[in-house]
C-alpha atoms as a PDB file:
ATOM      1  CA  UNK A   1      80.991 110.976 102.809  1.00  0.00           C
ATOM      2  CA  UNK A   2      80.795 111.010  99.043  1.00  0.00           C
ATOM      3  CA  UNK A   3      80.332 108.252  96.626  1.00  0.00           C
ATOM      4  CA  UNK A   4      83.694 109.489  95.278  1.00  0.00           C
ATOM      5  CA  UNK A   5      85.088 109.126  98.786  1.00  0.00           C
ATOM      6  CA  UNK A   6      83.424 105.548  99.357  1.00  0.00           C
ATOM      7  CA  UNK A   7      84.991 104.580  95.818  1.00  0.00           C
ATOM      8  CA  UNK A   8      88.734 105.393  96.715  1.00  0.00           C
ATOM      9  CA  UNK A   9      88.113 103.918 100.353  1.00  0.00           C
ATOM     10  CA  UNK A  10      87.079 100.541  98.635  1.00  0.00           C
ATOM     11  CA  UNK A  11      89.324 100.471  95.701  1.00  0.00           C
ATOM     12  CA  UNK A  12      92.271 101.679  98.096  1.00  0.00           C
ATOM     13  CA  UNK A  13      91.424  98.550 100.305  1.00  0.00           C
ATOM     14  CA  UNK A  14      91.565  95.984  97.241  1.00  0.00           C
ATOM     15  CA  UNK A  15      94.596  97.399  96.090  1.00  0.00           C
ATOM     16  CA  UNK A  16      96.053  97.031  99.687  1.00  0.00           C
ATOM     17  CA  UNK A  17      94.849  93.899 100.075  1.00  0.00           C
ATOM     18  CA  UNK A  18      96.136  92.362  96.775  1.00  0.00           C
ATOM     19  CA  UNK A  19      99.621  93.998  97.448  1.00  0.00           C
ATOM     20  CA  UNK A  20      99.942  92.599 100.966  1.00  0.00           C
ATOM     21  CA  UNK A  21      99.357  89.019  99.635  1.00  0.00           C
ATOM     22  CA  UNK A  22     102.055  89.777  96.717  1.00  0.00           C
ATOM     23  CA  UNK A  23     104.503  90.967  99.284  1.00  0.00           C
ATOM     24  CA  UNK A  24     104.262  87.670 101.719  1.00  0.00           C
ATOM     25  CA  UNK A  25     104.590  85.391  98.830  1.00  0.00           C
ATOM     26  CA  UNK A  26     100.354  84.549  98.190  1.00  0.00           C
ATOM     27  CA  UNK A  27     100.724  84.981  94.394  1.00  0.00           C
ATOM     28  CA  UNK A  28      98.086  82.287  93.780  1.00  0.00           C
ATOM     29  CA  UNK A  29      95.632  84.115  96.243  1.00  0.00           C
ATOM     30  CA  UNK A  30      96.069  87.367  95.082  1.00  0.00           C
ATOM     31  CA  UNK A  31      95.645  86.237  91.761  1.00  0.00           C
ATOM     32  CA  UNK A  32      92.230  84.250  92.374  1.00  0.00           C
ATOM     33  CA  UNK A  33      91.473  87.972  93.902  1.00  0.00           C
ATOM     34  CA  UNK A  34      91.159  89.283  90.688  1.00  0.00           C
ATOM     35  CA  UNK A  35      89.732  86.533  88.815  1.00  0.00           C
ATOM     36  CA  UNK A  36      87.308  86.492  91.118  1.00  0.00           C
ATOM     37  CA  UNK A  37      87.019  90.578  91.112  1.00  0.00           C
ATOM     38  CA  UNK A  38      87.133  90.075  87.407  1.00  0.00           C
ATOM     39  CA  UNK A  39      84.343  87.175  87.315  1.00  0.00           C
ATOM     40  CA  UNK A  40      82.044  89.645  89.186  1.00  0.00           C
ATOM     41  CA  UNK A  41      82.312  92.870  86.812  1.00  0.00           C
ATOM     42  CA  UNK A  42      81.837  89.805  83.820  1.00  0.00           C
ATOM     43  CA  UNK A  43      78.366  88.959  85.483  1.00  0.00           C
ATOM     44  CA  UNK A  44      77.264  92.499  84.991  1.00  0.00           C
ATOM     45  CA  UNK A  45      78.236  92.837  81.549  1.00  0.00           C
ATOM     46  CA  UNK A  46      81.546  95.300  81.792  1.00  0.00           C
ATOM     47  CA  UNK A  47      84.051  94.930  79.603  1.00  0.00           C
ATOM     48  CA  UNK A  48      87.308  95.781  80.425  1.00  0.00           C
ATOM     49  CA  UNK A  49      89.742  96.264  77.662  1.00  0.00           C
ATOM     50  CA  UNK A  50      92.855  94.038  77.433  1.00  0.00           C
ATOM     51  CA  UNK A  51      91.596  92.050  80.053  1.00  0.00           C
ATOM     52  CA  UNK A  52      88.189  90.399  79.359  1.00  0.00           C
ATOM     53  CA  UNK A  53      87.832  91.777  75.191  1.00  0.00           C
ATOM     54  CA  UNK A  54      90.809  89.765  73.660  1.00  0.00           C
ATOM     55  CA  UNK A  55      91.124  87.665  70.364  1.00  0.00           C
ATOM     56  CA  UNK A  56      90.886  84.733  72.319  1.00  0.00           C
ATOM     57  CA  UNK A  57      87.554  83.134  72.031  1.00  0.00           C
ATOM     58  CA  UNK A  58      86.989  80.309  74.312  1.00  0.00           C
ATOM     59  CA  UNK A  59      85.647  76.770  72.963  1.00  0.00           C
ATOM     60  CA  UNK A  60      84.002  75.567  75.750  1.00  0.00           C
ATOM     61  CA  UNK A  61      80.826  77.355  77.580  1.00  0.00           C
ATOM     62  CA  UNK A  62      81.472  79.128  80.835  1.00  0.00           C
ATOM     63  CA  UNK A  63      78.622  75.953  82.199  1.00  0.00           C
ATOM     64  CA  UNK A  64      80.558  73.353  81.082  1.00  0.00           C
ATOM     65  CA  UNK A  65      84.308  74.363  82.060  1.00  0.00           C
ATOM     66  CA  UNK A  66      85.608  72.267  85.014  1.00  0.00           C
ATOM     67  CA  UNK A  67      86.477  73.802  88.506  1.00  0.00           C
ATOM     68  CA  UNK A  68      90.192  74.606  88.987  1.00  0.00           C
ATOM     69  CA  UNK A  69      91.813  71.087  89.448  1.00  0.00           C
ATOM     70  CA  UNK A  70      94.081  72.224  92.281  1.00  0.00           C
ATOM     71  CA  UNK A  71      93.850  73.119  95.850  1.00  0.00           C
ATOM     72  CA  UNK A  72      94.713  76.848  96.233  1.00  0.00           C
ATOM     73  CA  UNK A  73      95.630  76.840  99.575  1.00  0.00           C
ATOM     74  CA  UNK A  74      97.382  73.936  99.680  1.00  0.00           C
ATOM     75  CA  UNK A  75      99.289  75.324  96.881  1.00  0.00           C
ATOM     76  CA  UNK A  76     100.115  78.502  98.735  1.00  0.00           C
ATOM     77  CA  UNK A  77     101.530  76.482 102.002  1.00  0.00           C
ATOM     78  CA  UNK A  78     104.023  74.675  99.357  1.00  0.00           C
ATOM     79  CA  UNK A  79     104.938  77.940  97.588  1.00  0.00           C
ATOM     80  CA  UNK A  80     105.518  79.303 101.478  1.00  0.00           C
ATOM     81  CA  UNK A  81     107.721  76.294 102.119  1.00  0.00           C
ATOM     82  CA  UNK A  82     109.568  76.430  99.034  1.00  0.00           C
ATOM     83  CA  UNK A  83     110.379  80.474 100.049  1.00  0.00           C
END
């Protein structure tokens, strides 16, 4: 098997995944996904236009922001009800 071939295997899988939780109604999940996807390409210094290279320039240091206040999956189970 290729790299090629172990590329489209892995990004076919994300994609899946992140269109699964879309389809059942886990918007906040599938959003922390990417984030998180997005966190990780961050940490080794890719830039991905539109995405992580806009105007906005944030105030506060990435050390010094405060974890998400909410509880994600407690979130999800009252977007579930709600549906």
């Amino acid at each position: 098997m290729t790299r090629k071939d172990l590329y489209n295997i892995s990004s076919n899988s994300i994609i899946n995944l992140i269109e699964e939780m879309l389809e059942n109604g886990h918007e906040i999940e599938a959003t922390d996904t990417l984030n998180k996807c997005l966190k990780r390409v961050q940490e080794h210094d890719v830039s991905i236009d539109g995405v992580t290279n806009t105007s906005y320039t944030n105030t506060i240091d990435v050390q010094n922001q405060v974890p998400y206040p909410g509880d994600l999956q407690r979130e999800s189970k009252i977007q579930d009800i709600i549906k």
